[in-house]
Protein backbone atom coordinates (compact mmCIF):
# COMPACT_ATOMS: atom_id res chain seq x y z
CA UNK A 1 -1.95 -14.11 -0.79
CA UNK A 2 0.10 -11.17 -1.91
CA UNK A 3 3.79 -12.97 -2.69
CA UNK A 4 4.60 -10.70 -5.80
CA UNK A 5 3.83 -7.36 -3.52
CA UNK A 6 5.89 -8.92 -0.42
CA UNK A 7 8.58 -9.93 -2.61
CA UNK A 8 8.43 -6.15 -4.22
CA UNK A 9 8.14 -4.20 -1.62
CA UNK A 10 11.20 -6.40 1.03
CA UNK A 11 13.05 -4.48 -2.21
CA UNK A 12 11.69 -0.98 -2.11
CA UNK A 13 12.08 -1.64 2.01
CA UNK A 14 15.84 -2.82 0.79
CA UNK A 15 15.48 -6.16 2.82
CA UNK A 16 17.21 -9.23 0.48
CA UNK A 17 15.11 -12.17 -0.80
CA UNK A 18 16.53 -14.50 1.47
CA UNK A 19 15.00 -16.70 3.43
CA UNK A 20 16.37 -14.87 6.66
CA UNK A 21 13.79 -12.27 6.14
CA UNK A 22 10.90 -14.59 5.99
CA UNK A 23 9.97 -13.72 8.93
CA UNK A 24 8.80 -10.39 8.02
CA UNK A 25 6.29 -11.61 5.57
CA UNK A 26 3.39 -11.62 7.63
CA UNK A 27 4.02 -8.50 8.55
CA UNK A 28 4.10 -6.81 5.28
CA UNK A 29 0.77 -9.09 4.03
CA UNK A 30 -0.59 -7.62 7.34
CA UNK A 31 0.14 -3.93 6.18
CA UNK A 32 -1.11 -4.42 2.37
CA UNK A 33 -4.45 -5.71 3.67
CA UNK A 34 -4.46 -2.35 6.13
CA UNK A 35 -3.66 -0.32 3.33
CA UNK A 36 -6.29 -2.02 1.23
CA UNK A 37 -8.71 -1.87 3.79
CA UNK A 38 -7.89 2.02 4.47
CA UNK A 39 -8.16 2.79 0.78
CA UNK A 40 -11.25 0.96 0.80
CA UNK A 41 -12.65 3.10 3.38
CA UNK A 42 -12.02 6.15 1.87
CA UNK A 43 -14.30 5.04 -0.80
CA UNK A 44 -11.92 3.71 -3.35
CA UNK A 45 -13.64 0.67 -4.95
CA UNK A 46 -11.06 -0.26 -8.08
CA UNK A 47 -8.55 -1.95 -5.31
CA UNK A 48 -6.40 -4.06 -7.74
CA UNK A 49 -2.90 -4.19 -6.58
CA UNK A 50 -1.22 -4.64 -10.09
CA UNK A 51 -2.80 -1.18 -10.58
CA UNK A 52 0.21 1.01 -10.72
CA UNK A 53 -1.54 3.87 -8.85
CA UNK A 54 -3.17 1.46 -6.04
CA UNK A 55 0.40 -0.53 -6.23
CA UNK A 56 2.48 3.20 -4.97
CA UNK A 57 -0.16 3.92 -2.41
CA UNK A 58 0.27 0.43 -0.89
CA UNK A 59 4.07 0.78 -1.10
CA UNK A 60 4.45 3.92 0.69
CA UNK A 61 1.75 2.38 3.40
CA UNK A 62 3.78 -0.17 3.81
CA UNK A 63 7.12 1.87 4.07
CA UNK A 64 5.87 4.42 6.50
CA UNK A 65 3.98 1.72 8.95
CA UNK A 66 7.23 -0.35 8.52
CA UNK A 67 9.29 -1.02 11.11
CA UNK A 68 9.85 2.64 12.64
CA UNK A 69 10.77 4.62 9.62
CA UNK A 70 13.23 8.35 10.72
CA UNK A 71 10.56 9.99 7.84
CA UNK A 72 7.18 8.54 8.90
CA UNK A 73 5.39 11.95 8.31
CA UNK A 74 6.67 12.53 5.09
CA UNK A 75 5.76 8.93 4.40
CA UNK A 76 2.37 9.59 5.92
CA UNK A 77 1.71 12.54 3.92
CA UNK A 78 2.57 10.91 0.77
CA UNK A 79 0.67 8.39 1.30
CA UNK A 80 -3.13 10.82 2.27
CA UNK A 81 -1.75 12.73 -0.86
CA UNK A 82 -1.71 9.70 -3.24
CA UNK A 83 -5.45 8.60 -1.35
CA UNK A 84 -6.51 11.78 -1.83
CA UNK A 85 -5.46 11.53 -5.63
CA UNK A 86 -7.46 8.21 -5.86
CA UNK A 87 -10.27 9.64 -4.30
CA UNK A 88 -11.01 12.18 -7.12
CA UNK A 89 -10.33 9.59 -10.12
CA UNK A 90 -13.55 8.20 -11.12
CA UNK A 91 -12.60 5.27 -12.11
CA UNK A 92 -11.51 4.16 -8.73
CA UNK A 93 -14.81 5.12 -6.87
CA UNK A 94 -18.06 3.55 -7.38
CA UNK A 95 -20.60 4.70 -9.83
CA UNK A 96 -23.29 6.44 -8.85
CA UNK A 97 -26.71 6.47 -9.26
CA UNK A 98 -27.66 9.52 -11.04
């Protein structure tokens, strides 16, 4: 479901292409959908992954909840700071009624 983001972010996680790392696949589609899914509950609605902004958010998800990263909380923190960007874009959140 996501092949271009796996295959994009085994290279920002600098894993090679090959088919030895295959294995981790479902592991990284796992952690796109939960960073999705989180951005989705924080009431971002515009969730389109060739979105360059969605696209880093997702990437530095996926790098902190990786594996067990030495600079999870500076990957965490990135990562609320570029949700908490998102959140105050309006084109991202829903319109309202008004």
């Amino acid at each position: 479901m996501y092949e271009s983001l796996i295959y994009r972010f085994k290279t920002r996680l600098r894993m090679s292409q090959d088919s030895q790392n295959d294995e981790f696949n479902s592991e990284i589609e796992d952690l796109i959908a939960s960073a999705l899914k989180d951005l989705e509950k924080a009431g971002i609605k515009k969730l389109d992954p060739n979105d360059p902004l969605i696209r880093q958010a997702v990437a530095t998800y996926v790098k902190a909840n990786f594996g067990q990263p030495d600079n999870y909380a500076e990957l965490k923190a990135a990562y609320d700071e570029q949700k908490g960007s998102l959140q105050t874009y309006s084109e991202y959140k829903e319109p309202t009624d008004g």
